[in-house]
N, C-alpha and C. Protein backbone atom coordinates (compact mmCIF):
# COMPACT_ATOMS: atom_id res chain seq x y z
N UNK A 1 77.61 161.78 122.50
CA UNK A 1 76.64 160.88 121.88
C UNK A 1 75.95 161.54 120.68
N UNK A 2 75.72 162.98 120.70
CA UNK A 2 74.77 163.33 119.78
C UNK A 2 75.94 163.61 118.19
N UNK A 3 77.26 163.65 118.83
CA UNK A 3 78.10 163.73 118.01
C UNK A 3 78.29 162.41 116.64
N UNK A 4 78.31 161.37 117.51
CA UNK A 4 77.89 159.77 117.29
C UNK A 4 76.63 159.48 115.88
N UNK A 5 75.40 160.29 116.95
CA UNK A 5 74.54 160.00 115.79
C UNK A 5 74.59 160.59 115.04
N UNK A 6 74.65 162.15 114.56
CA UNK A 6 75.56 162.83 113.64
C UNK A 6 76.25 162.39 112.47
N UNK A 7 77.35 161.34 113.01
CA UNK A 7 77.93 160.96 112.29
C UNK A 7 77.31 159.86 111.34
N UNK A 8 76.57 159.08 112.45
CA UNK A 8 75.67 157.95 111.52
C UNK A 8 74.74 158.55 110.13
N UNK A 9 74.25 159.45 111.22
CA UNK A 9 72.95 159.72 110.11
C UNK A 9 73.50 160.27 108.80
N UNK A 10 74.50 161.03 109.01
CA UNK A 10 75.35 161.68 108.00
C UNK A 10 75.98 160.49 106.77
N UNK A 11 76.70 159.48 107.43
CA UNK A 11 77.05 158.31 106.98
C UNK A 11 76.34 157.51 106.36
N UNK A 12 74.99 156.95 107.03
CA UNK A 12 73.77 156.28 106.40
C UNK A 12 73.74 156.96 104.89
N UNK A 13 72.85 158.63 105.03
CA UNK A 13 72.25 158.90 103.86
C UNK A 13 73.50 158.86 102.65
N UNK A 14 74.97 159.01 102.84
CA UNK A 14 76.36 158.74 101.97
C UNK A 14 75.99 157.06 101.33
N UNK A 15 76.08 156.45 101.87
CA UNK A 15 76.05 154.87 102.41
C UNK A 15 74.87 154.33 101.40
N UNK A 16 74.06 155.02 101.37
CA UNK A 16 72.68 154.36 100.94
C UNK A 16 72.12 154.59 99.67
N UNK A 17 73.02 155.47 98.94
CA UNK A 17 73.05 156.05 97.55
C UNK A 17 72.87 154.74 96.93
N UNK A 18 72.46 154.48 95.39
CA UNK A 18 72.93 153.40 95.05
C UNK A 18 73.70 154.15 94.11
N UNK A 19 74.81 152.93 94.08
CA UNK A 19 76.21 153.04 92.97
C UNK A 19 77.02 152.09 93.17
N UNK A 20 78.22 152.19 92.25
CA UNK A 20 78.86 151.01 91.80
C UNK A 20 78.56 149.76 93.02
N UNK A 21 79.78 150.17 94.39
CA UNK A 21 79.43 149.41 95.32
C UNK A 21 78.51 148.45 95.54
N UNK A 22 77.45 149.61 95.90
CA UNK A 22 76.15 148.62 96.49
C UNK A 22 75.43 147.99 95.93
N UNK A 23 75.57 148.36 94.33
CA UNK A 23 75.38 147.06 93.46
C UNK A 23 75.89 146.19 93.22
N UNK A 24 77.22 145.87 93.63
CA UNK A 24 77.80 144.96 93.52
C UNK A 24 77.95 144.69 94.43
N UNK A 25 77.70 144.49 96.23
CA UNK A 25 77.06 143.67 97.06
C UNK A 25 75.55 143.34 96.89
N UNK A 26 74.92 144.15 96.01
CA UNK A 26 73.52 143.51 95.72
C UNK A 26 73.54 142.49 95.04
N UNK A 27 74.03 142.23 93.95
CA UNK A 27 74.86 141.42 92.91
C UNK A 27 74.74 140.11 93.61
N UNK A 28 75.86 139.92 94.69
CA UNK A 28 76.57 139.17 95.32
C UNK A 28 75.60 138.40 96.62
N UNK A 29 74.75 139.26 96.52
CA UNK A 29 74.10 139.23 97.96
C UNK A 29 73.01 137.50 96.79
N UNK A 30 72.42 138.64 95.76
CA UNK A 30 71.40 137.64 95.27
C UNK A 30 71.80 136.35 94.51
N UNK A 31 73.63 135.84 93.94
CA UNK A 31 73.92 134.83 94.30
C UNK A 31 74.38 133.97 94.76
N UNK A 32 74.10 135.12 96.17
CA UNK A 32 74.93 133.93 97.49
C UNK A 32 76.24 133.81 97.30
N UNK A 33 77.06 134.67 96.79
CA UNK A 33 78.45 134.66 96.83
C UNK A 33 78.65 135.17 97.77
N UNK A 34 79.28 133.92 98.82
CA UNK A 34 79.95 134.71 99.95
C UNK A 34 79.95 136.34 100.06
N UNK A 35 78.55 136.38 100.56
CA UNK A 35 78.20 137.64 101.01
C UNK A 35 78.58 138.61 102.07
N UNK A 36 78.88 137.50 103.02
CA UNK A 36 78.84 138.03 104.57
C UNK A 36 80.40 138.61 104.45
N UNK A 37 81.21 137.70 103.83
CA UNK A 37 82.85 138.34 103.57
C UNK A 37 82.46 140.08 102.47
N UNK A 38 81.80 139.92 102.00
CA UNK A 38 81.81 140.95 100.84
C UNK A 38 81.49 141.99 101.86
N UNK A 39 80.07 142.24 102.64
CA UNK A 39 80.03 143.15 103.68
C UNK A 39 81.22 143.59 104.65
N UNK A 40 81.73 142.38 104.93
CA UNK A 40 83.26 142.57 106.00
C UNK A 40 84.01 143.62 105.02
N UNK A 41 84.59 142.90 104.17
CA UNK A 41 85.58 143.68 103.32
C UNK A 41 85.09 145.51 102.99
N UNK A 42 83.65 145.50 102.78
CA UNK A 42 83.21 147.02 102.67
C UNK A 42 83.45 147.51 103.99
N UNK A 43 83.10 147.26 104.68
CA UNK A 43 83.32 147.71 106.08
C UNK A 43 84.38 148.33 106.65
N UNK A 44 85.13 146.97 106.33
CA UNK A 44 86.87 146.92 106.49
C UNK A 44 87.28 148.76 106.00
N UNK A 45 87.26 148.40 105.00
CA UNK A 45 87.69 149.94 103.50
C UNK A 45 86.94 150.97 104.46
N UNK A 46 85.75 150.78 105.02
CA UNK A 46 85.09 152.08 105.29
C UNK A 46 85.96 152.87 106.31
N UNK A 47 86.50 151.86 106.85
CA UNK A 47 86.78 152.01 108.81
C UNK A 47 88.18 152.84 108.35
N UNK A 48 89.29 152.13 107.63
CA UNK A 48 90.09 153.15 107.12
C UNK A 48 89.70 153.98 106.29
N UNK A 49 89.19 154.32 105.33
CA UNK A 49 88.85 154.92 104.69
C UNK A 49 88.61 156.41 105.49
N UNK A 50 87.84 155.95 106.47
CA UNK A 50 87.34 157.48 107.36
C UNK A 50 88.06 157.77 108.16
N UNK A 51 89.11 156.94 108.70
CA UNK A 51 89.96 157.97 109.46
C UNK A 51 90.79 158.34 108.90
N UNK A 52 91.04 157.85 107.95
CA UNK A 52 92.10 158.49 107.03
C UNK A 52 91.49 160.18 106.88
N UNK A 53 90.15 160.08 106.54
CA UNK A 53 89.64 161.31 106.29
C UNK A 53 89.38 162.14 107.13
N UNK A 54 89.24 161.63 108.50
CA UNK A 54 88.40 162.31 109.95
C UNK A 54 90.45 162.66 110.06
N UNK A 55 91.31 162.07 110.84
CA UNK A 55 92.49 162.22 111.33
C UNK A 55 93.66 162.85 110.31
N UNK A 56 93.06 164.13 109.43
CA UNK A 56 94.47 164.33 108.65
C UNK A 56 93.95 164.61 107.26
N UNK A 57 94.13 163.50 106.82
CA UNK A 57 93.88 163.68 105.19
C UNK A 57 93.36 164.13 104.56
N UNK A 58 91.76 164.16 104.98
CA UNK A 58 90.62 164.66 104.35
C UNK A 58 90.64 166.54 104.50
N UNK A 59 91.27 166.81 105.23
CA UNK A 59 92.00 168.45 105.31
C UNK A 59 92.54 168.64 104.42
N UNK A 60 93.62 168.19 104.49
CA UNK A 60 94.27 168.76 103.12
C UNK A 60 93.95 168.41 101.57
N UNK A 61 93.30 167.16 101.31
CA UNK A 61 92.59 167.09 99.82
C UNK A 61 91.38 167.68 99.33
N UNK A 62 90.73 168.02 100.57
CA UNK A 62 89.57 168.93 100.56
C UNK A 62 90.10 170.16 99.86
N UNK A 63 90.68 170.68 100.37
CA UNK A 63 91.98 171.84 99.75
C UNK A 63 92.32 171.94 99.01
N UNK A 64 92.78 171.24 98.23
CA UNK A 64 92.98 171.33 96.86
C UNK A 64 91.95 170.99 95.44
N UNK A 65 92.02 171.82 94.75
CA UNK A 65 91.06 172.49 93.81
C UNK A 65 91.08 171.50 92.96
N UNK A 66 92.72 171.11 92.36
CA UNK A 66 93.00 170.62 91.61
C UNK A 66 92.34 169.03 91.32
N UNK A 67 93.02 168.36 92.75
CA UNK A 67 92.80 167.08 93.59
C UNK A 67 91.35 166.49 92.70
N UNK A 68 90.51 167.67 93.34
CA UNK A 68 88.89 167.52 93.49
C UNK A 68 88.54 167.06 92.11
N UNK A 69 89.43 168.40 91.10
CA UNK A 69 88.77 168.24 89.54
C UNK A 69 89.52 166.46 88.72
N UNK A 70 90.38 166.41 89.25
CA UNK A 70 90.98 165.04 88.88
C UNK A 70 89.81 163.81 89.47
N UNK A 71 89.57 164.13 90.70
CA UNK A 71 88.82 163.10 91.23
C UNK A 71 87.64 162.72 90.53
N UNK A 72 87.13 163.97 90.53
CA UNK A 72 85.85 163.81 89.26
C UNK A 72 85.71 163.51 88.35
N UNK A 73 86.48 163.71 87.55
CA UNK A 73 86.75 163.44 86.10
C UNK A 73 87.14 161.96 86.12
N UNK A 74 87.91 161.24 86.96
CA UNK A 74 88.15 159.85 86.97
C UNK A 74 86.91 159.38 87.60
N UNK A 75 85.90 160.17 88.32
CA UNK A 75 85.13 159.34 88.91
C UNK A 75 83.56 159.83 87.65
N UNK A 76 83.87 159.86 86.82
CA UNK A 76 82.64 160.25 86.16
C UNK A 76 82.91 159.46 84.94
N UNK A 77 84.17 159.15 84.79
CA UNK A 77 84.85 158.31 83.84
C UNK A 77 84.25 156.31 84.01
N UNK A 78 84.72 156.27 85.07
CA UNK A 78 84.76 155.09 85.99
C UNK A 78 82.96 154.64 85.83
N UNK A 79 81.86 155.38 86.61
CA UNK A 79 80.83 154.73 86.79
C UNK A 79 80.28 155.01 85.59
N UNK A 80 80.33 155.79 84.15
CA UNK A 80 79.73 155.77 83.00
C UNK A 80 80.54 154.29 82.13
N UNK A 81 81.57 153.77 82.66
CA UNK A 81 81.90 152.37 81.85
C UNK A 81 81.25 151.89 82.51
N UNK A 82 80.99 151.85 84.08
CA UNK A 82 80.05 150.68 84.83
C UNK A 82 78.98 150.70 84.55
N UNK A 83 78.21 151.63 83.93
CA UNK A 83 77.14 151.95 83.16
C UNK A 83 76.90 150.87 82.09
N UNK A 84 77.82 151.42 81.17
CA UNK A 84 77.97 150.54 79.69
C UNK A 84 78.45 149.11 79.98
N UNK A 85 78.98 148.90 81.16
CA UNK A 85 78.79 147.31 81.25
C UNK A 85 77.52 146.76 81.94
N UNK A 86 77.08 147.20 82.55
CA UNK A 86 75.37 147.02 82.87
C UNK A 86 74.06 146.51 82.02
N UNK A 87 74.62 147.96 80.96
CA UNK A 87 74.04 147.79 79.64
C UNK A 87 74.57 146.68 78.66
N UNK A 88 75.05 146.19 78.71
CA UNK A 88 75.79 145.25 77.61
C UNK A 88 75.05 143.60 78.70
N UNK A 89 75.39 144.12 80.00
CA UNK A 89 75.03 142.43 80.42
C UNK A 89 73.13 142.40 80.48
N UNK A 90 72.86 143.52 80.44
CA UNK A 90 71.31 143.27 80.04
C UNK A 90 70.82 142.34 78.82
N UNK A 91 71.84 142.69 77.84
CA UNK A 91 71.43 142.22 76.35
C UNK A 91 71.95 140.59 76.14
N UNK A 92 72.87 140.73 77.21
CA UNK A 92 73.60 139.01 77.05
C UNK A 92 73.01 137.99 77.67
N UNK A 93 71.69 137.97 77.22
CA UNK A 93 70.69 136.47 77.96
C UNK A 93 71.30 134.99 78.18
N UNK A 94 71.93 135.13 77.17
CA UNK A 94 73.11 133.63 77.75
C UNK A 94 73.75 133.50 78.58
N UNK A 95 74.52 134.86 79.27
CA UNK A 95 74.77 134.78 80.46
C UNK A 95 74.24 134.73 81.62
N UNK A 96 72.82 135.01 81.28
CA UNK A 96 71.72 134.98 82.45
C UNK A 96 71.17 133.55 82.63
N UNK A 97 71.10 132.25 81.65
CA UNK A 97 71.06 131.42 81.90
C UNK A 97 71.54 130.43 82.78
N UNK A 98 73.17 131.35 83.18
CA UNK A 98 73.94 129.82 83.60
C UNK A 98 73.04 129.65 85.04
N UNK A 99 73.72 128.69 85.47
CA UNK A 99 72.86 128.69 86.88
C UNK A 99 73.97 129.12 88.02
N UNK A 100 73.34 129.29 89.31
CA UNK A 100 73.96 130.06 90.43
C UNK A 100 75.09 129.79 91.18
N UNK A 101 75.00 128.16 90.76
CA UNK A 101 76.47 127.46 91.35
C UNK A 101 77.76 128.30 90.20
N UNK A 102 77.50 127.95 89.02
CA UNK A 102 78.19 128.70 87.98
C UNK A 102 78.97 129.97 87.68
N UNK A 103 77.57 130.79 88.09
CA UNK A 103 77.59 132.24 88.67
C UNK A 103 78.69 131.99 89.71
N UNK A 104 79.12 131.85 90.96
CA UNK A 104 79.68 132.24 92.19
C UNK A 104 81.27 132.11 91.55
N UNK A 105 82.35 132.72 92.40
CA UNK A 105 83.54 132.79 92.18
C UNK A 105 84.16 132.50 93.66
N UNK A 106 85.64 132.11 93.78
CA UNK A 106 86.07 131.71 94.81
C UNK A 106 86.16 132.67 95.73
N UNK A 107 86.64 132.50 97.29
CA UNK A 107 86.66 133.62 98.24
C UNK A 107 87.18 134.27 97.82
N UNK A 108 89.04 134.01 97.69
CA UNK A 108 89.42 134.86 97.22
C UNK A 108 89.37 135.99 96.35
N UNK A 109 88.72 135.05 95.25
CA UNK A 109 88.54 136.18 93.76
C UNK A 109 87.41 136.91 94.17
N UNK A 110 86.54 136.48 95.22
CA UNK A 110 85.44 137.24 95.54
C UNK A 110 85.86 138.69 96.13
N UNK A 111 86.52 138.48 97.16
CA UNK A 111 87.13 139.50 98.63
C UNK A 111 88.09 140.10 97.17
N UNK A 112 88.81 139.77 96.43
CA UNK A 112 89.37 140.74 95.37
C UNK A 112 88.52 141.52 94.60
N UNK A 113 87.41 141.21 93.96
CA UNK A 113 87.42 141.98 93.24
C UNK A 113 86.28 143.19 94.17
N UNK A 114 85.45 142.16 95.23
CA UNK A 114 84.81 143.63 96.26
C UNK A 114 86.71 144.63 96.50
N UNK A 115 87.28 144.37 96.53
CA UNK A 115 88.66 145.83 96.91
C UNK A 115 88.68 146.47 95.20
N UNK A 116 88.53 145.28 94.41
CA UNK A 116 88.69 146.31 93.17
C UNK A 116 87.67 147.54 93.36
N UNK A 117 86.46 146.85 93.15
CA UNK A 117 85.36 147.88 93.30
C UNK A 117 85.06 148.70 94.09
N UNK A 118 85.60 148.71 95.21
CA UNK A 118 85.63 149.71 96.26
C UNK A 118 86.82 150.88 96.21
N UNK A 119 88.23 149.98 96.10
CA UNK A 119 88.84 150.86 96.27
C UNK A 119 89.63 151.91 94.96
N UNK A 120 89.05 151.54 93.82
CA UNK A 120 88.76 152.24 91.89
C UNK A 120 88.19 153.10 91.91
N UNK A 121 86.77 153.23 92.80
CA UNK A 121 85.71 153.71 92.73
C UNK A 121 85.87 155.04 93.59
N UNK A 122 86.27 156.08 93.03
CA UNK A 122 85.99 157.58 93.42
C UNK A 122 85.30 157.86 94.42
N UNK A 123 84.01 157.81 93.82
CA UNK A 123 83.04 157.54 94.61
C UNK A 123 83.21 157.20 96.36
N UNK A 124 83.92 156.93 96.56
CA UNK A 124 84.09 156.02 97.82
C UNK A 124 85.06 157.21 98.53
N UNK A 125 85.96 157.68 98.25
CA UNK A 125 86.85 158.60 98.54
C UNK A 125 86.21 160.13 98.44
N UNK A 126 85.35 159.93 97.61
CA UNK A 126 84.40 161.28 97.89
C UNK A 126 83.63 161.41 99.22
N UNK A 127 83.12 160.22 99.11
CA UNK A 127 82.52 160.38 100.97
C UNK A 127 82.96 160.12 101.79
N UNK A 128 84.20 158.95 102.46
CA UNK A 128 84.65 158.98 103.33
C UNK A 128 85.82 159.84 103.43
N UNK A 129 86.51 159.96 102.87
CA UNK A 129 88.12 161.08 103.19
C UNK A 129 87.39 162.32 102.82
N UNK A 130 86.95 162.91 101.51
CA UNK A 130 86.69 164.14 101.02
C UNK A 130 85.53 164.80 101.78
N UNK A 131 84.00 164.40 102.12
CA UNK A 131 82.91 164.76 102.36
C UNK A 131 83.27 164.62 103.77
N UNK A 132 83.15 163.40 104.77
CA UNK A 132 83.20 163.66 105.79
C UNK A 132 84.46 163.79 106.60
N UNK A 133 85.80 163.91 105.81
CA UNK A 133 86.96 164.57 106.05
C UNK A 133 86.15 166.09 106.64
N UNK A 134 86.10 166.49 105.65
CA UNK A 134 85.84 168.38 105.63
C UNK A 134 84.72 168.15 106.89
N UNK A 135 84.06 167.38 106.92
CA UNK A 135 82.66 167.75 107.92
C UNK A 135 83.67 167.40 109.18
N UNK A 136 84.43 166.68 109.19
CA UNK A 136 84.52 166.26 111.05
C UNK A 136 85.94 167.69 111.52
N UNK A 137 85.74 168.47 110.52
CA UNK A 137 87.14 169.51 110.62
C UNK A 137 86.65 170.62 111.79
N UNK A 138 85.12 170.45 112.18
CA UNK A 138 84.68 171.35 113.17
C UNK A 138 85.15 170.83 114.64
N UNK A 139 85.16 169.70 114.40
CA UNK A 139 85.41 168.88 115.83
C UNK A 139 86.87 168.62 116.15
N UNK A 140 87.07 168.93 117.75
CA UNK A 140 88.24 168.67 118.00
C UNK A 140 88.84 166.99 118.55
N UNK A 141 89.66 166.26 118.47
CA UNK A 141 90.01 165.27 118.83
C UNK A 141 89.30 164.19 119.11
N UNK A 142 88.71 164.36 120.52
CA UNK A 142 87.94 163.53 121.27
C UNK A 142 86.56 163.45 120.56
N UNK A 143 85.98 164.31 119.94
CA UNK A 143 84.73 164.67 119.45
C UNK A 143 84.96 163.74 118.28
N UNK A 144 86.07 163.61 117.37
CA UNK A 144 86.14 163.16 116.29
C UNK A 144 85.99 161.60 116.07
N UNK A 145 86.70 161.14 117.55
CA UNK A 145 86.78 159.77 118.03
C UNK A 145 84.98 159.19 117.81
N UNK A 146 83.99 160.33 118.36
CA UNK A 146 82.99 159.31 118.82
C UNK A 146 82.21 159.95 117.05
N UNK A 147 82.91 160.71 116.21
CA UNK A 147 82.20 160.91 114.93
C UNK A 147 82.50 159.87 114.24
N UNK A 148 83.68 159.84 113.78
CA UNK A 148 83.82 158.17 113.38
C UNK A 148 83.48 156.93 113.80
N UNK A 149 82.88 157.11 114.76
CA UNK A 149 82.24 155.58 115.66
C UNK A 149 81.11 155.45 115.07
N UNK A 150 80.29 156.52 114.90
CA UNK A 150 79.15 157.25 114.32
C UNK A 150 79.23 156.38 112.73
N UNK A 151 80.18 156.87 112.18
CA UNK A 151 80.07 156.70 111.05
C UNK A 151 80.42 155.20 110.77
N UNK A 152 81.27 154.49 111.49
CA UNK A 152 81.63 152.88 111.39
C UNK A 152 80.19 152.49 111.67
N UNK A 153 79.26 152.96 112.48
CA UNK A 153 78.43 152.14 112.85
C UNK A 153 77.34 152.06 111.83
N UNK A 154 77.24 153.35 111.03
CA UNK A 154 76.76 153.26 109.37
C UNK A 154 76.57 151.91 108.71
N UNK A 155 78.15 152.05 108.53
CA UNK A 155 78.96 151.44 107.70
C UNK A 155 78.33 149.72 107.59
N UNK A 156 78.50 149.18 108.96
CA UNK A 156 78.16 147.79 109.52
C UNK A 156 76.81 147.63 109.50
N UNK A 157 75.44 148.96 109.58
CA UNK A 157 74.36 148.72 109.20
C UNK A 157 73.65 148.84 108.21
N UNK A 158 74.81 149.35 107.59
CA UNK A 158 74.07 149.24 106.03
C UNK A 158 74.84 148.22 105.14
N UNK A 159 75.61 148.21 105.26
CA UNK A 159 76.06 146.88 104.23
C UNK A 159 75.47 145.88 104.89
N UNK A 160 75.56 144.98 106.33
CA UNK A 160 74.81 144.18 107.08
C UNK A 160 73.65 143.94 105.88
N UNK A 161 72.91 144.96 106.43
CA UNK A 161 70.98 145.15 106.00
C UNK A 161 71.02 144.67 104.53
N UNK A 162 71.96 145.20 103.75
CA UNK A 162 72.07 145.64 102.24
C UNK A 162 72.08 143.63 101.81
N UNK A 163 72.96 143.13 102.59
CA UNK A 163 74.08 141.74 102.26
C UNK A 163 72.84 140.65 102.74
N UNK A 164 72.16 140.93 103.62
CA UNK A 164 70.84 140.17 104.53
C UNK A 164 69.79 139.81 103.36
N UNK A 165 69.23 141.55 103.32
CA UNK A 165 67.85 141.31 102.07
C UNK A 165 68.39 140.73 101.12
N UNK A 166 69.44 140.95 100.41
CA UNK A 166 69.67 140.52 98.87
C UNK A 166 69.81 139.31 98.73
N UNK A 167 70.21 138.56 99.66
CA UNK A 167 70.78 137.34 100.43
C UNK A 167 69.55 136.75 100.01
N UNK A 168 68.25 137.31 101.14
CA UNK A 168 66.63 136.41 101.04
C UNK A 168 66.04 136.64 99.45
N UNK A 169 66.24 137.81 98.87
CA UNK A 169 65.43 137.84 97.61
C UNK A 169 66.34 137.12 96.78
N UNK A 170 67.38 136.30 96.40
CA UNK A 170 67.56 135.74 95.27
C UNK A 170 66.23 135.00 94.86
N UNK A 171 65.76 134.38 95.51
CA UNK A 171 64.68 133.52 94.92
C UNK A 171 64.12 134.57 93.43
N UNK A 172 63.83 135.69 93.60
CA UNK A 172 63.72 136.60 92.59
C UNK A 172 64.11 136.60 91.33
N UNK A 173 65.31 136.26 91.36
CA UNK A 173 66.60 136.88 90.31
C UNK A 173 66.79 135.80 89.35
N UNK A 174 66.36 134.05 90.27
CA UNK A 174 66.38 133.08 88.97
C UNK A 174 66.25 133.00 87.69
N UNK A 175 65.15 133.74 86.84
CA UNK A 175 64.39 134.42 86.24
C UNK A 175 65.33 135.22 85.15
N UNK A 176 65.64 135.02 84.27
CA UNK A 176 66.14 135.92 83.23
C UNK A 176 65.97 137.27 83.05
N UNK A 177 65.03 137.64 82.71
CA UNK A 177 63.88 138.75 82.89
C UNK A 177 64.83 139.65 84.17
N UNK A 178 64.76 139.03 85.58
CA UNK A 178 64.70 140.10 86.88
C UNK A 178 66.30 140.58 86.32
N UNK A 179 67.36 139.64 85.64
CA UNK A 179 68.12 140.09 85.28
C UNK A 179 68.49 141.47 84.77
N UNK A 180 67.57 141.19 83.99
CA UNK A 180 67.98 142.09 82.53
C UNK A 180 66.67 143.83 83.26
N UNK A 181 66.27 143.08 84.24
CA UNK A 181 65.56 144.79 84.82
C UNK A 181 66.62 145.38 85.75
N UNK A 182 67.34 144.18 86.54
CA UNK A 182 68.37 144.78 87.44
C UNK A 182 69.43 145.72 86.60
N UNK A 183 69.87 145.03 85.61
CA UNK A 183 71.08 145.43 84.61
C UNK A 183 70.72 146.71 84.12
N UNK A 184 69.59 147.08 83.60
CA UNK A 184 68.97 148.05 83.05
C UNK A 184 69.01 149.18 84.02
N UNK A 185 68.26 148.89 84.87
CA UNK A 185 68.00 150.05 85.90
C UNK A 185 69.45 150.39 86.74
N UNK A 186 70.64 149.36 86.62
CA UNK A 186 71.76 149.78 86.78
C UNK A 186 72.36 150.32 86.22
N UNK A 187 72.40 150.14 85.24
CA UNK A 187 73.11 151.19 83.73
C UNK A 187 72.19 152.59 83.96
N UNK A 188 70.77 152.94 84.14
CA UNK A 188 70.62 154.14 83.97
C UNK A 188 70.82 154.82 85.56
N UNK A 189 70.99 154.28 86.67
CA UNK A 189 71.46 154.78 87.67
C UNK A 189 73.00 155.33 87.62
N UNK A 190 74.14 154.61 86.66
CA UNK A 190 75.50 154.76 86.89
C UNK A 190 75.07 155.92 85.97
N UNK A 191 74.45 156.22 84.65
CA UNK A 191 74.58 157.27 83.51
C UNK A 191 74.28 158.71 84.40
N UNK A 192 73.12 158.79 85.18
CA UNK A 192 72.75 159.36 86.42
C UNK A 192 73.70 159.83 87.26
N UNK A 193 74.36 159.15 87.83
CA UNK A 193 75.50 159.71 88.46
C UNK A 193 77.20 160.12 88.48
N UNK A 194 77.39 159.67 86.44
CA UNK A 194 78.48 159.86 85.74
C UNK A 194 77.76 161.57 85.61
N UNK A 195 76.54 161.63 85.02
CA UNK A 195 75.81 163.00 84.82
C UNK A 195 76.06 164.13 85.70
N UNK A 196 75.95 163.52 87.33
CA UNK A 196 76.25 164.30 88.72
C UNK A 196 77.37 164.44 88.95
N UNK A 197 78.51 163.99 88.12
CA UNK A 197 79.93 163.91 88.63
C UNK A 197 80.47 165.37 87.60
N UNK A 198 79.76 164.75 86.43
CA UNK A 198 80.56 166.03 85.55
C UNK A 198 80.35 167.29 85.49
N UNK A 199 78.75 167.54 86.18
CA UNK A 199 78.71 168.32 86.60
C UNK A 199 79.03 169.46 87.36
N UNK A 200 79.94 168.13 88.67
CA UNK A 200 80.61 168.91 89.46
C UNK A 200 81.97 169.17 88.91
N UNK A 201 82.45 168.15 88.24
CA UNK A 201 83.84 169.13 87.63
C UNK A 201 83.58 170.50 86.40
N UNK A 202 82.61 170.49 86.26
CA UNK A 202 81.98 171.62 85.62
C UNK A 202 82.35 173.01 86.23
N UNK A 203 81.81 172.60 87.55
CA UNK A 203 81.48 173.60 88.72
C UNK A 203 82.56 173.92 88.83
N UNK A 204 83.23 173.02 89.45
CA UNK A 204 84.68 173.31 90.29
C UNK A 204 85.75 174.27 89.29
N UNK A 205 85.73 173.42 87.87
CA UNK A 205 86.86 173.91 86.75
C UNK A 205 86.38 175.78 86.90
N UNK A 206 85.00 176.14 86.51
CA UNK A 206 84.57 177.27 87.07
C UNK A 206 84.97 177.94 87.91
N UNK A 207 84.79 177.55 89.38
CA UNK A 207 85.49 178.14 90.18
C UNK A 207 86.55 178.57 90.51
N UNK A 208 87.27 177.56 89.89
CA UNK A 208 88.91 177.34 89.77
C UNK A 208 89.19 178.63 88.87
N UNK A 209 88.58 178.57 87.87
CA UNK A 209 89.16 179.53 86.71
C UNK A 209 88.68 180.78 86.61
């Protein structure tokens, strides 16, 4: 059990970052675009995602030096355009006009493009295969079973929670304005953590060399 919460708590504080993702179930949450599928689908990705990393994988890519500096570099690449598109939809008030029926997209295209954004996004492979790959490498088998339970159960309470609130505050977002603060403060969160990425290929190329 204590293995379990371990895993959660470990998972949560991964989980709760904001970035690409969870802005884009925040996104989704505030116009009611089939939300509750958008949480499923994160979920979904998480659940493989981590055993891929807990059972195998996350061993051996941890391992490689190389792997890591590629990862970064595409993943520092990736959320500094999500940046600059943030920034660009701040300035486009006409698009903030349409209204919310307008705004929404079909299931499908919805449940697609949450996999684009999840599964593009570095980011995502940094914490479930890479980060808590390497962490569950102390534990043997059975132990690993109830770490990943740990960590699914993250997974389902934070997107849940995340897909819920955003869900009740649209009333908020009507508003042009809440737009263009969301957009803003999203663009300097992605510049923020394009900043933290290159850093680490900084590091690593260092080490490496």
């Amino acid at each position: 059990m204590d293995i379990a919460i371990t895993g959660f708590l470990l998972a949560f504080s991964l989980f709760a970052g904001i970035g690409a993702q969870n802005l884009f179930v925040l996104k989704q949450g505030i116009m009611k675009n089939h939300i509750l599928w958008v949480c499923l689908c994160c979920i979904a990705c998480d659940i493989i995602l981590v055993n891929l990393g807990i059972f195998g994988v996350g061993e051996l890519l941890s391992q490689n030096k190389i792997f890591m500096i590629l990862l970064g570099v595409i993943g520092a690449i990736f959320v500094f355009f999500y940046g600059l598109l943030s920034l660009k939809s701040a300035f486009q008030t006409t698009s903030l006009n349409l209204s919310f029926a307008e705004k929404k997209s079909s299931l499908q295209k919805t449940i697609l493009q949450t996999l684009i954004i999840t599964l593009i996004n570095p980011h995502v492979y940094l914490d479930t295969i890479v980060i808590l790959g390497a962490t569950s490498l102390r534990y043997d088998f059975s132990e690993k079973i109830f770490f990943s339970l740990g960590i699914i159960g993250a997974s389902c309470a934070w997107f849940l929670c995340l897909g819920f609130a955003s869900f009740k505050a649209s009333e908020l977002f009507k508003k042009p304005l809440s737009w263009v603060i969301v957009n803003l403060f999203s663009a300097g969160v992605m510049f923020f953590i394009a900043y933290g990425l290159f850093m680490f290929v900084l590091e690593e190329v260092k080490a490496y060399f």
